[in-house]
N, C-alpha and C. Protein backbone atom coordinates (compact mmCIF):
# COMPACT_ATOMS: atom_id res chain seq x y z
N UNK A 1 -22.38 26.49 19.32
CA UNK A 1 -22.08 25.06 19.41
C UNK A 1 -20.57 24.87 19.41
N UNK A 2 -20.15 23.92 19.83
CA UNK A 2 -18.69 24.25 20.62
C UNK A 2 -18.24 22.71 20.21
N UNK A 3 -17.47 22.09 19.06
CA UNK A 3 -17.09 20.69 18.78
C UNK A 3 -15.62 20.46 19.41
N UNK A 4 -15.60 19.07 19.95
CA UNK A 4 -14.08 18.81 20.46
C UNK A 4 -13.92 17.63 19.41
N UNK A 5 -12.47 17.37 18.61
CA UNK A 5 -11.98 16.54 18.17
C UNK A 5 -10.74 16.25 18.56
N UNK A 6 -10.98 14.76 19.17
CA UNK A 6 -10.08 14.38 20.18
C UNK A 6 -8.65 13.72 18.72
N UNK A 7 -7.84 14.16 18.47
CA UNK A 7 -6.51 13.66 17.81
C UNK A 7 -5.57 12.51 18.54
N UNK A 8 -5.08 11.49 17.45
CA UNK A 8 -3.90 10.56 18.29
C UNK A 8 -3.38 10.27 17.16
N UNK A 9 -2.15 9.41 17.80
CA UNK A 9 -1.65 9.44 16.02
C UNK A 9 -1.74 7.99 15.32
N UNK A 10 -1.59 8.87 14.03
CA UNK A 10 -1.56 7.83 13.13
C UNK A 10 -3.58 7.77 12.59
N UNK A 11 -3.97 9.51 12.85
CA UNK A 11 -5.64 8.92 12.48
C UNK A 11 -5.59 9.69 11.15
N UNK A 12 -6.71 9.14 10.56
CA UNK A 12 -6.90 9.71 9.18
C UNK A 12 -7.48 11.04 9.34
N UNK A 13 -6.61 11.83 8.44
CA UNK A 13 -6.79 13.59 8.13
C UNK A 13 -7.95 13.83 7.86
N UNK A 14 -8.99 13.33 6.67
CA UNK A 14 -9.98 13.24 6.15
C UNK A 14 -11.10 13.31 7.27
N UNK A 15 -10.72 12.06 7.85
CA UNK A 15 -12.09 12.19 9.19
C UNK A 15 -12.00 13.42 9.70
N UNK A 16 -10.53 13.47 10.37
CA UNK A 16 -11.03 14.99 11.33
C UNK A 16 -11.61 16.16 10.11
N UNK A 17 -10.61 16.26 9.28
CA UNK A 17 -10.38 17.55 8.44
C UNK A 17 -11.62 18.22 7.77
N UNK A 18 -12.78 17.15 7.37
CA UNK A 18 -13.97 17.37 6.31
C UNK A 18 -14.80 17.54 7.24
N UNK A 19 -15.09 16.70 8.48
CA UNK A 19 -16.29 17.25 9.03
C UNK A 19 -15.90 18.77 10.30
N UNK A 20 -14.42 18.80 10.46
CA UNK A 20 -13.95 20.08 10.57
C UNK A 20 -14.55 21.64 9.77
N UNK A 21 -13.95 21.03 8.73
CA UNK A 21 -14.30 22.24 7.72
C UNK A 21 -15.68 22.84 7.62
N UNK A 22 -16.91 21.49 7.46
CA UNK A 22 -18.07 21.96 7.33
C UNK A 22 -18.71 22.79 8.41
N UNK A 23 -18.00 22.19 10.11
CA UNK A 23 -18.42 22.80 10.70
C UNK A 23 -18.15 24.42 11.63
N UNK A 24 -16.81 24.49 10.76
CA UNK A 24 -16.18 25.54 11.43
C UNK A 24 -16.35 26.46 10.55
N UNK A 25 -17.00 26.29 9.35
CA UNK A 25 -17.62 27.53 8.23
C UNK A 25 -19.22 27.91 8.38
N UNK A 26 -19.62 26.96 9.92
CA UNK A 26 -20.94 27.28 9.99
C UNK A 26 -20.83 28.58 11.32
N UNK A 27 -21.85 29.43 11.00
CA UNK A 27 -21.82 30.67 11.70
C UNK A 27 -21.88 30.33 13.32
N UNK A 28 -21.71 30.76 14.31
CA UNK A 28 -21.72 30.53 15.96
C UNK A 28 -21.57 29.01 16.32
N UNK A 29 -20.54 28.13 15.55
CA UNK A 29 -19.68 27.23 15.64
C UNK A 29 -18.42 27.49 15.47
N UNK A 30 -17.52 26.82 16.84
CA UNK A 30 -16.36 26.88 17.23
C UNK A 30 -15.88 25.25 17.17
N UNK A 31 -14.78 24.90 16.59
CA UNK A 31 -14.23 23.50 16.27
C UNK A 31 -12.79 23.41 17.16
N UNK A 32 -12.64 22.81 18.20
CA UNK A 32 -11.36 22.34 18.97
C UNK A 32 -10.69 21.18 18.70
N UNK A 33 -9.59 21.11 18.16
CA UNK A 33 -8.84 19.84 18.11
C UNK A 33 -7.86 19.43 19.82
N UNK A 34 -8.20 18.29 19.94
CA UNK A 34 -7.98 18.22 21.64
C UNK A 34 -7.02 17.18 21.55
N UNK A 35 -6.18 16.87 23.07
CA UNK A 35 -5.69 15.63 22.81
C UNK A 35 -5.10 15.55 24.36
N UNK A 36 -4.26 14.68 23.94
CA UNK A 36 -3.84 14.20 25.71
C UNK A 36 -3.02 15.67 26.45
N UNK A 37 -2.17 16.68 25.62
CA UNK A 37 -1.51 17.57 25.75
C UNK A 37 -1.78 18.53 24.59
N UNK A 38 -2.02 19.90 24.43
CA UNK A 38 -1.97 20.45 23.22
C UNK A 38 -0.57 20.34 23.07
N UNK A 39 -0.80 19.89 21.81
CA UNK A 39 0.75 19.50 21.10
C UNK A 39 0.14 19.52 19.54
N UNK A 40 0.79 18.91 18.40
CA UNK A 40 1.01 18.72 17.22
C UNK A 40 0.96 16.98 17.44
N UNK A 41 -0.16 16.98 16.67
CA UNK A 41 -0.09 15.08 16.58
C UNK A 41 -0.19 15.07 14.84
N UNK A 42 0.11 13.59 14.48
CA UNK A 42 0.76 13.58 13.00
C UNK A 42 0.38 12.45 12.46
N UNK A 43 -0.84 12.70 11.19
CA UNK A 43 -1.72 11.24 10.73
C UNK A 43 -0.98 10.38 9.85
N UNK A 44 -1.81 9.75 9.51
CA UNK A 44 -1.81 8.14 9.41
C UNK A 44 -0.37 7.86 7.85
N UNK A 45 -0.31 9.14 7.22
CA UNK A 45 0.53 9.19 6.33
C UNK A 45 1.90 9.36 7.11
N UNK A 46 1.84 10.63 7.34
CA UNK A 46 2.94 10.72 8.37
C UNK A 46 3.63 12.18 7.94
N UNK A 47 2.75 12.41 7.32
CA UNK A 47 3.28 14.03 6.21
C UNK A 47 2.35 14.97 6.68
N UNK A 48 1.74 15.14 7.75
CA UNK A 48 0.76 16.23 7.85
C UNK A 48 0.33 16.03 9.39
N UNK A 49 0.69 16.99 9.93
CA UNK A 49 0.46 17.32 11.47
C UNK A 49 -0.51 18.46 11.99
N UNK A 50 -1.27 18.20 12.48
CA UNK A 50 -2.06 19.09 12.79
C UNK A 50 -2.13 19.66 14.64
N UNK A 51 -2.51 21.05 14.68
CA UNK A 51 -2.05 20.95 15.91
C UNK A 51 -3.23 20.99 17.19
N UNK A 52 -3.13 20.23 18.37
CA UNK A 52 -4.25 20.01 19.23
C UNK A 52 -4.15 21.45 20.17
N UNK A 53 -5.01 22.37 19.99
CA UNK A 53 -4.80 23.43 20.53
C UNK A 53 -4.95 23.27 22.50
N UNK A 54 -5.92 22.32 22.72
CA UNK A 54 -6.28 22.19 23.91
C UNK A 54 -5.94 20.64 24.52
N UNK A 55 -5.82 20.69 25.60
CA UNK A 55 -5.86 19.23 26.16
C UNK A 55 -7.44 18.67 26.55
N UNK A 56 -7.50 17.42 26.86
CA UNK A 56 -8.53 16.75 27.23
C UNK A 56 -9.71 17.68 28.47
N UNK A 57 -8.17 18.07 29.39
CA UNK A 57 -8.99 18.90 31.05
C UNK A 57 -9.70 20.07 30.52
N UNK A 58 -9.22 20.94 29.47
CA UNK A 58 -9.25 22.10 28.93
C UNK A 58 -10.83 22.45 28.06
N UNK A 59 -11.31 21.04 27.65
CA UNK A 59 -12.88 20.83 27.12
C UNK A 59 -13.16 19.81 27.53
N UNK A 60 -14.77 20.29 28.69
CA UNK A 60 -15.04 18.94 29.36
C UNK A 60 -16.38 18.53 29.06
N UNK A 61 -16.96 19.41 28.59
CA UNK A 61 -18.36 20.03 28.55
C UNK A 61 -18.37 20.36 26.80
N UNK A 62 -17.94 19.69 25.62
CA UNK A 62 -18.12 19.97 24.52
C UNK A 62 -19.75 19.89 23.76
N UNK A 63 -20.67 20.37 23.29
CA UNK A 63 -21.82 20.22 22.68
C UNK A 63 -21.56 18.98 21.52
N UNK A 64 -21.05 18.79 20.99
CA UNK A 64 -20.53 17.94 19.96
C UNK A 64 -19.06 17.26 20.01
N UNK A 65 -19.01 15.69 20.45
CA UNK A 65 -17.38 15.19 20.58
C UNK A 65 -17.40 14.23 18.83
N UNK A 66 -16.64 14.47 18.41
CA UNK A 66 -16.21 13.89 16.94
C UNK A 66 -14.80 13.33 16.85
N UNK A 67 -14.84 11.69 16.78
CA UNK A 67 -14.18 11.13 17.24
C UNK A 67 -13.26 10.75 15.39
N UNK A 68 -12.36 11.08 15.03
CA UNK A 68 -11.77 10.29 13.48
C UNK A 68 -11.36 8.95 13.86
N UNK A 69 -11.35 8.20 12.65
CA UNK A 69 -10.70 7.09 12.78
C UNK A 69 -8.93 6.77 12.19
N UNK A 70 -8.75 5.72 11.35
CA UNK A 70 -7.25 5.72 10.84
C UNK A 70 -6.78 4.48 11.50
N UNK A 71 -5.70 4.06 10.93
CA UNK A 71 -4.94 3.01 11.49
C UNK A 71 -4.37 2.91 12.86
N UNK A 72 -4.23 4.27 13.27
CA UNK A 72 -3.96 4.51 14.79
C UNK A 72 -4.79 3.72 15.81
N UNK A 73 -6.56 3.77 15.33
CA UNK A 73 -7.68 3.71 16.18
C UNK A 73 -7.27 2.28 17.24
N UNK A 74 -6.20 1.41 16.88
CA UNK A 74 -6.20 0.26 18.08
C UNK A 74 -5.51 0.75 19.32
N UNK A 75 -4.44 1.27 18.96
CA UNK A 75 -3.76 2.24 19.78
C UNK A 75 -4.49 2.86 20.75
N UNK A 76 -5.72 4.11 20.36
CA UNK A 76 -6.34 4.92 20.69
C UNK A 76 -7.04 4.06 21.83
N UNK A 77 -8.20 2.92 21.06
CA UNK A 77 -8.43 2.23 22.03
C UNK A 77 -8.20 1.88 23.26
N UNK A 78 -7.09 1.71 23.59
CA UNK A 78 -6.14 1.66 24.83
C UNK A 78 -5.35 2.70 25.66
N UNK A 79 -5.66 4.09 25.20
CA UNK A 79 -5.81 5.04 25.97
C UNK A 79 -6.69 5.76 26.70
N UNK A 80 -6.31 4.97 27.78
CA UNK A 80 -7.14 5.74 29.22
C UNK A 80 -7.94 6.95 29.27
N UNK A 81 -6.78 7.73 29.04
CA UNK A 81 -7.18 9.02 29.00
C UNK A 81 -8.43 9.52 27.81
N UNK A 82 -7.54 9.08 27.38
CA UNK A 82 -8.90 9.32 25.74
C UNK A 82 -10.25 8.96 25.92
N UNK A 83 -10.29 7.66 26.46
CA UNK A 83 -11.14 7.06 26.49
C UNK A 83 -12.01 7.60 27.76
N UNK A 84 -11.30 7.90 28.99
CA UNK A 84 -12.03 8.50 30.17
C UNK A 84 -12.94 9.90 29.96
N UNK A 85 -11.78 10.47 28.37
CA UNK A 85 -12.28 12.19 28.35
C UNK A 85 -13.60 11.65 27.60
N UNK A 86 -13.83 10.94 26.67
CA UNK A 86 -15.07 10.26 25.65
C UNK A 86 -16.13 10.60 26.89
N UNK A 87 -15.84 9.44 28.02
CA UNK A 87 -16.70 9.03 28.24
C UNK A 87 -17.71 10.53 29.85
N UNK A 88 -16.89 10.71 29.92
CA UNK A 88 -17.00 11.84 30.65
C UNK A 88 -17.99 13.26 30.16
N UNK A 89 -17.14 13.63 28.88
CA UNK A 89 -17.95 14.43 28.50
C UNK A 89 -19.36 13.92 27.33
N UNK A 90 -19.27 13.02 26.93
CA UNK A 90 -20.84 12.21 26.54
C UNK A 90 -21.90 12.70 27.42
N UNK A 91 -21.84 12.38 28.21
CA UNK A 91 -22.48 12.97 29.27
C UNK A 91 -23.13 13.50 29.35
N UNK A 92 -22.77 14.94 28.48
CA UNK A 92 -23.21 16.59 28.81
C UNK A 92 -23.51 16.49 27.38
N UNK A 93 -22.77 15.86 26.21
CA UNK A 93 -22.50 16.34 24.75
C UNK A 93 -24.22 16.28 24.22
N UNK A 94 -24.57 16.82 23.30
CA UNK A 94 -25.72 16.87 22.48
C UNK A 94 -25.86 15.61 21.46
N UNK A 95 -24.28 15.84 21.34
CA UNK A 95 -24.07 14.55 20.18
C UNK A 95 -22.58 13.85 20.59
N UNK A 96 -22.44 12.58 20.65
CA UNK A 96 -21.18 12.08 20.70
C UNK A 96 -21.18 10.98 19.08
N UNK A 97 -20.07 11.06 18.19
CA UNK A 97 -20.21 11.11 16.99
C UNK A 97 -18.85 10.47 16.44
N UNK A 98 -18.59 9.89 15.64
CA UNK A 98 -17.26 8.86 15.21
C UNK A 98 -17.53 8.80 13.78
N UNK A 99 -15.96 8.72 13.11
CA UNK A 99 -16.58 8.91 11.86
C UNK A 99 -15.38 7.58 11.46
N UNK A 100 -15.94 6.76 10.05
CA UNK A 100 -15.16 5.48 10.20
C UNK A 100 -14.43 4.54 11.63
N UNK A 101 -13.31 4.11 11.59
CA UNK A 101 -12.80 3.64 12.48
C UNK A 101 -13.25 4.00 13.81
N UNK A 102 -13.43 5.27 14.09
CA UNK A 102 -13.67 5.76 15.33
C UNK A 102 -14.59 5.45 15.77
N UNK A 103 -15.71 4.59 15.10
CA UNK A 103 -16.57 4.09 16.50
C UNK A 103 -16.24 2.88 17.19
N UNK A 104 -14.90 2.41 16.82
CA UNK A 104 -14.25 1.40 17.92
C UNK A 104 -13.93 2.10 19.19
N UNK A 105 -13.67 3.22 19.19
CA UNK A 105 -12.95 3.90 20.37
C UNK A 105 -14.15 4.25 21.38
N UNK A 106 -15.58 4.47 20.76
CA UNK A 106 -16.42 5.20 20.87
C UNK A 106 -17.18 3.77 21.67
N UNK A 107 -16.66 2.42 21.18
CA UNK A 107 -17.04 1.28 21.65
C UNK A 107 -16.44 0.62 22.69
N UNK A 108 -14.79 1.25 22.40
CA UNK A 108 -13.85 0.62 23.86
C UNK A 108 -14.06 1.59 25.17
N UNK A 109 -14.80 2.78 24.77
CA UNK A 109 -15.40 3.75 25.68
C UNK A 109 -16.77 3.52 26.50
N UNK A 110 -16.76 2.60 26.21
CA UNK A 110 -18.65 1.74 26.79
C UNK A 110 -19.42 2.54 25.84
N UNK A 111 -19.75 3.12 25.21
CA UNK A 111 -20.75 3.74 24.42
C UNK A 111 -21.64 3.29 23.53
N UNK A 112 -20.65 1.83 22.87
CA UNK A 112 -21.88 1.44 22.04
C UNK A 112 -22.53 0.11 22.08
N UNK A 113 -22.32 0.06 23.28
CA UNK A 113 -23.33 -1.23 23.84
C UNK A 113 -24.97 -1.52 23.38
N UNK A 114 -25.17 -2.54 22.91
CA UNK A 114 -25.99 -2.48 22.14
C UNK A 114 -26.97 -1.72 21.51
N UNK A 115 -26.15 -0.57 20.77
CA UNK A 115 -26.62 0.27 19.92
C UNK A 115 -26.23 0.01 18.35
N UNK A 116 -26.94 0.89 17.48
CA UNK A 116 -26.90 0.50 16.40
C UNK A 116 -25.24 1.13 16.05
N UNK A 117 -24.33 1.00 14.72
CA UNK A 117 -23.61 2.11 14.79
C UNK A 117 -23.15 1.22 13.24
N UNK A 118 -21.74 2.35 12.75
CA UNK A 118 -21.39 2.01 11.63
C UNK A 118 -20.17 2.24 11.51
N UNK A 119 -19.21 1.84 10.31
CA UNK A 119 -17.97 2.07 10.09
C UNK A 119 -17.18 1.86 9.12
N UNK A 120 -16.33 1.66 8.79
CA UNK A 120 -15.72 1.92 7.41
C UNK A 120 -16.23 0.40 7.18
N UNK A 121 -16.38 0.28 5.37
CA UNK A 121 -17.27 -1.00 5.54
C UNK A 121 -16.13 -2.23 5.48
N UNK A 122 -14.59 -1.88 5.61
CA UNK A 122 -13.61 -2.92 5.53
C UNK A 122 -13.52 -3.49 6.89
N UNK A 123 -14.22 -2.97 8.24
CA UNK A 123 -13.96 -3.67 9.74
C UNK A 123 -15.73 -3.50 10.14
N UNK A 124 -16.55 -2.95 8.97
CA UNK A 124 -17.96 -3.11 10.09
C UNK A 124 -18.54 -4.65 10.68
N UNK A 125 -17.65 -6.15 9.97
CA UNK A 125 -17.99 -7.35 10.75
C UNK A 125 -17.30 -7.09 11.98
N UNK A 126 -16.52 -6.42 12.09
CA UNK A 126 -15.72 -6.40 13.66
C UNK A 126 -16.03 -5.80 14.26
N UNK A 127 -17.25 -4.88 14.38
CA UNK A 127 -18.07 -3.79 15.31
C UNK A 127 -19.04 -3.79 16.21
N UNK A 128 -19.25 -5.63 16.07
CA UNK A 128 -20.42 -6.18 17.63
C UNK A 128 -18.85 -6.77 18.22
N UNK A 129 -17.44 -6.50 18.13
CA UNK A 129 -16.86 -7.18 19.30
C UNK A 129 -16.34 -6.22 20.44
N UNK A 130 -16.83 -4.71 19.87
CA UNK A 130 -17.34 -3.81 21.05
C UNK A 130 -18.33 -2.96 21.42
N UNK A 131 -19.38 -4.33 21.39
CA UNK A 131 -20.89 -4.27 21.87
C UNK A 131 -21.70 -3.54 20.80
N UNK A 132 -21.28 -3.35 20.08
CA UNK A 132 -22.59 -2.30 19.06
C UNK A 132 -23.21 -3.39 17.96
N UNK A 133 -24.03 -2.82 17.18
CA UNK A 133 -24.81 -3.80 16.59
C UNK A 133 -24.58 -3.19 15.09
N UNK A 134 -23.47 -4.03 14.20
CA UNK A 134 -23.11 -3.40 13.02
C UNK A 134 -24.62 -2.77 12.02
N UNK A 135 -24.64 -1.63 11.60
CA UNK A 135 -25.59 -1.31 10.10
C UNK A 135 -24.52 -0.70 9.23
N UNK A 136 -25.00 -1.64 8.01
CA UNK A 136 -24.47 -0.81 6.71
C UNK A 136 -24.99 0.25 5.75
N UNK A 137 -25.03 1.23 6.34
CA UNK A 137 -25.51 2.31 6.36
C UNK A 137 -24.22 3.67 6.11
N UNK A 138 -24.41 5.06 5.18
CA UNK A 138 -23.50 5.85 5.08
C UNK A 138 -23.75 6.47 6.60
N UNK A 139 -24.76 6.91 7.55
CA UNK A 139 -25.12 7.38 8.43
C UNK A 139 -25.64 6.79 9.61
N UNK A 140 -25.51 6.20 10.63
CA UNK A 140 -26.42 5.74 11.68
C UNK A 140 -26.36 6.39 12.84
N UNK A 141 -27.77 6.79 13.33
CA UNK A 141 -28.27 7.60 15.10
C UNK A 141 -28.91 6.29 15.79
N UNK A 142 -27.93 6.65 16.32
CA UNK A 142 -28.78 5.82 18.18
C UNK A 142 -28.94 6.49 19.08
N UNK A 143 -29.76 7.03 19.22
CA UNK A 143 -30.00 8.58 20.49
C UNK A 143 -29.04 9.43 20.33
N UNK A 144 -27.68 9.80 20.85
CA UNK A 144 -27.06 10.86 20.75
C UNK A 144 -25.81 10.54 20.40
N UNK A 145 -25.81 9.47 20.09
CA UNK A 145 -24.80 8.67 18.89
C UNK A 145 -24.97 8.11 18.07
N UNK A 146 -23.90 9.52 16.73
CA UNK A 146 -24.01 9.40 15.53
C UNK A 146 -22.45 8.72 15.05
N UNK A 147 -22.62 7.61 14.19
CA UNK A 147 -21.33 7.07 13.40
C UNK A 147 -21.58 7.15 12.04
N UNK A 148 -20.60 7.93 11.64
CA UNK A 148 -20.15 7.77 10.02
C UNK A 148 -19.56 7.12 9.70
N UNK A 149 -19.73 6.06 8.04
CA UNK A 149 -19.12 5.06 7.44
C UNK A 149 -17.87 5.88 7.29
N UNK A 150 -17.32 5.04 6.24
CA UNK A 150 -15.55 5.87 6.00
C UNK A 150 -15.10 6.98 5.50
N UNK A 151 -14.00 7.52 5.89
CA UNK A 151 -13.71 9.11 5.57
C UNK A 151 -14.53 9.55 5.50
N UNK A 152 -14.92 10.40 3.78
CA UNK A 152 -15.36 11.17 3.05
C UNK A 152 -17.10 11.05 4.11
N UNK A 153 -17.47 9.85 4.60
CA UNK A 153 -18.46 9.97 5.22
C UNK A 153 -19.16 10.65 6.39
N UNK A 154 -18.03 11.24 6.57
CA UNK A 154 -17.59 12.49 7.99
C UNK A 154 -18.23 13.62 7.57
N UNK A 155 -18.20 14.03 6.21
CA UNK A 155 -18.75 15.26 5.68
C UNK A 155 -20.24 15.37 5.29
N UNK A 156 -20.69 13.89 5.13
CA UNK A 156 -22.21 13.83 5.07
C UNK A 156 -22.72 13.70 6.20
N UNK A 157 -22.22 13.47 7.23
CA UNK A 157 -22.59 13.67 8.72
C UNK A 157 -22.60 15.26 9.30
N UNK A 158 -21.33 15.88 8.86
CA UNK A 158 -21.31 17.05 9.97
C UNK A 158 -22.45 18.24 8.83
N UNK A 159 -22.46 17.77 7.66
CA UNK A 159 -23.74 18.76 6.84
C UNK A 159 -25.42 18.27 7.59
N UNK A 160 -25.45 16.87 7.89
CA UNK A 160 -26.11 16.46 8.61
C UNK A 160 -26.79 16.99 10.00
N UNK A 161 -25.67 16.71 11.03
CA UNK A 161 -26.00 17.59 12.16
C UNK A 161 -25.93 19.29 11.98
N UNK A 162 -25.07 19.72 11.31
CA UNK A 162 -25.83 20.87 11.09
C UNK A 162 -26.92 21.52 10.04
N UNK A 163 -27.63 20.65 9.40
CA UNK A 163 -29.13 21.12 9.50
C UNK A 163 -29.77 21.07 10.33
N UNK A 164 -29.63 20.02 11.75
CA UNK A 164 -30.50 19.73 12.57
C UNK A 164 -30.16 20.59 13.56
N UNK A 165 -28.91 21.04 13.92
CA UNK A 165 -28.98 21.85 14.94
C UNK A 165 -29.24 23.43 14.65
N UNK A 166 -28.84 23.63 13.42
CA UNK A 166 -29.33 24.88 12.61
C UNK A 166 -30.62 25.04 12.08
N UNK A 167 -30.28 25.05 10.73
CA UNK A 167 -31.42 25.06 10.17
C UNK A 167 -31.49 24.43 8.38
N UNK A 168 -31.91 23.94 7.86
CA UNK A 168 -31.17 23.48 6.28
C UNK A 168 -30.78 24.60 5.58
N UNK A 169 -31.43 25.30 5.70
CA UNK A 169 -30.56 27.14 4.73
C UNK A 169 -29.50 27.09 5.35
N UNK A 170 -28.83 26.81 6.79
CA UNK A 170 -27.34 26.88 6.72
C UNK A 170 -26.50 26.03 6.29
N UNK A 171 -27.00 24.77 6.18
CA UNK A 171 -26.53 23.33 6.10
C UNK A 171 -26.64 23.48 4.28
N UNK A 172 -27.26 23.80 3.50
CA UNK A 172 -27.00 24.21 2.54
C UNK A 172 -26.01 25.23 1.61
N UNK A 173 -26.07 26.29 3.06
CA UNK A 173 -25.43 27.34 2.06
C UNK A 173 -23.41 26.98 2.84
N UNK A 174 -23.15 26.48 3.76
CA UNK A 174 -21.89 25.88 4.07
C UNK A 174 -21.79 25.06 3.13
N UNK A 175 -22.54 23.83 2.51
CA UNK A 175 -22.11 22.71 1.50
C UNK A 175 -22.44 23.73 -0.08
N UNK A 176 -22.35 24.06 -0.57
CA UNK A 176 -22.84 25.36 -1.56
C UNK A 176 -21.22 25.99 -1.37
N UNK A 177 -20.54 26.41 0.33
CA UNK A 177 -19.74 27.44 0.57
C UNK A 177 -18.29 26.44 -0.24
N UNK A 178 -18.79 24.99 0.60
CA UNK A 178 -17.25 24.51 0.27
C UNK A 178 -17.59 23.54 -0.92
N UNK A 179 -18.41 23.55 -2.07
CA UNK A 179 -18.71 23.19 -3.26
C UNK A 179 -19.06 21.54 -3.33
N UNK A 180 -19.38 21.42 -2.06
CA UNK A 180 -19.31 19.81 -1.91
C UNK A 180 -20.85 19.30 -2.42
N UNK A 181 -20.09 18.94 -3.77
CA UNK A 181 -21.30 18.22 -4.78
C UNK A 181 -20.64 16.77 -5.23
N UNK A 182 -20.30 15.82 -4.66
CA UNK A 182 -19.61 14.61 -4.90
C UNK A 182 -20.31 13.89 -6.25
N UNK A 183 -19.22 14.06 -7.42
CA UNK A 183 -19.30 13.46 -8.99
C UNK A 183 -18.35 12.52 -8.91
N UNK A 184 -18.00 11.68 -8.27
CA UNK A 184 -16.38 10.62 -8.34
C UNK A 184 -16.36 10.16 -9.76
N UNK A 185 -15.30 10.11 -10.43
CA UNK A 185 -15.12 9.53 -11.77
C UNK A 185 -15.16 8.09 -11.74
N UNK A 186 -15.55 7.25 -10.69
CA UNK A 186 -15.10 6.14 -10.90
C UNK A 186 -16.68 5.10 -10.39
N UNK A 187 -17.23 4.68 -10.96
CA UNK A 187 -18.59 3.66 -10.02
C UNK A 187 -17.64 2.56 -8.92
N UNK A 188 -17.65 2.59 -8.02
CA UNK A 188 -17.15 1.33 -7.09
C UNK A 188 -18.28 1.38 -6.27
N UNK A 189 -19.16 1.36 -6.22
CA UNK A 189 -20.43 0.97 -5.49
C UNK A 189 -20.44 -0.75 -4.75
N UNK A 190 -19.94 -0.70 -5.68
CA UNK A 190 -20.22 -2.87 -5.65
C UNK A 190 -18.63 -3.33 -5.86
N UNK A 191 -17.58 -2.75 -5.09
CA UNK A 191 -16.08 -3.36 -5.31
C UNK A 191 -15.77 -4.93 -5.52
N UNK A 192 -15.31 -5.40 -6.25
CA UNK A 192 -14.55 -6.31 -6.84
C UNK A 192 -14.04 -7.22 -5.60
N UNK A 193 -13.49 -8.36 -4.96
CA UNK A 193 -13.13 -8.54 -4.18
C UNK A 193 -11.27 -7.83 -4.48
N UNK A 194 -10.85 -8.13 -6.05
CA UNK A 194 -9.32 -7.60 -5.96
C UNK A 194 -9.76 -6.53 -5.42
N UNK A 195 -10.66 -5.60 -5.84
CA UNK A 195 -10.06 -3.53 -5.18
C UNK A 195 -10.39 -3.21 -4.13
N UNK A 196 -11.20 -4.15 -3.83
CA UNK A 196 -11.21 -4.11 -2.08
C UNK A 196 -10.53 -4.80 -1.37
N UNK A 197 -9.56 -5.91 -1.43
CA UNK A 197 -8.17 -6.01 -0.80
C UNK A 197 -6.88 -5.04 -1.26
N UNK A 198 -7.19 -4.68 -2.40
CA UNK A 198 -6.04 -3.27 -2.40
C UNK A 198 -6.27 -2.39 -2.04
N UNK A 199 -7.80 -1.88 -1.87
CA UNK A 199 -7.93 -0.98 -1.19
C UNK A 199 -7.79 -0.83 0.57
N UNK A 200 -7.83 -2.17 0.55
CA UNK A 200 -7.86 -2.80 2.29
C UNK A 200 -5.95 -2.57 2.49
N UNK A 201 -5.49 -3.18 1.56
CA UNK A 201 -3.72 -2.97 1.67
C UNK A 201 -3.30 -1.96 1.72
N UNK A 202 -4.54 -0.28 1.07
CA UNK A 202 -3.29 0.33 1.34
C UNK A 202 -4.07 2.19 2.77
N UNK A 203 -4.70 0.84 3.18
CA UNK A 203 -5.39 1.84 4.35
C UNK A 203 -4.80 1.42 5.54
N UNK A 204 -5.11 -0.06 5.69
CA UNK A 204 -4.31 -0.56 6.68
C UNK A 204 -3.17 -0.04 7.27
């Protein structure tokens, strides 16, 4: 299985980085970070660059496209290119997949026309104004598009698709590999309206 993660800047590390990890510790999975040029693109902090080994032409035909989100994603939106490579290789992909923010891109790409989909839950009212049909949900499938809620929600997705394309003994023993048993010290289940405008202030 062969994943492309398309990079731009200014996206959150987390999206790409976690459902990266899970899937590039799974056995006869290969993970590509792609972009308009292989170059070094540089997220949403501005302290951590990661580098796009391949360009867009270079994977056309990916089994899995995994789209991150981040403050960049309006930007992204409005690249052609990005948006042409989305929509191009969907196509062929097994899965085309966005994790937070990124199913705007995945939406300015024609893709989520009235389908179900999801997103970080600070913009999911803003996610039927490119055609998709918001759920608040950590996970949502609409045929061969999968969207993950925010960040950390990237990693319950890519343990996700790989049980299904594997088998759960691998999807187990990768989440087992990278100890991912989520205990957060803190209940925010039900945020406050203050910690969810500070939390909104300092993602933005």
């Amino acid at each position: 299985m062969h994943v492309a993660i398309p990079l731009y800047p200014r996206f959150t590390a987390l999206d790409a980085v976690g459902p990266y990890t899970v899937l590039a510790f799974a056995p006869g999975w290969t993970v590509t970070f792609v972009a308009g040029e292989a170059q070094p693109v540089t997220d949403d902090v501005g302290s951590l660059t990661l580098q796009a080994t391949a360009a867009y032409g270079d994977v056309e035909r990916p089994d899995v496209i995994l789209v991150p989100g981040g403050p960049g994603t309006a930007e992204a939106m409005g690249d052609r290119a990005l948006l042409d490579w989305i929509a191009a290789a969907h196509a062929h992909a097994r899965w085309t997949t966005s994790v937070c923010s990124g199913s705007f891109v995945l939406g300015a790409a024609g893709l989520l026309s009235g389908r179900r989909a999801t997103t970080h839950w600070g913009w999911l009212d803003r996610l039927a104004a490119v055609g998709a049909v918001p759920v608040s949900e950590r996970i949502v499938r609409d045929g061969s598009i999968v969207t993950a809620a925010g960040v950390s929600a990237g990693i319950d997705m890519a343990l996700t698709l790989l049980g299904e394309a594997a088998d759960d003994e691998t999807a187990r023993a990768v989440q087992l590999a990278i100890e991912y048993d989520p205990q957060p010290p803190y209940d925010i289940c039900s945020p406050t309206q203050e910690l969810a405008d500070t939390a909104l202030s300092l993602i933005r």
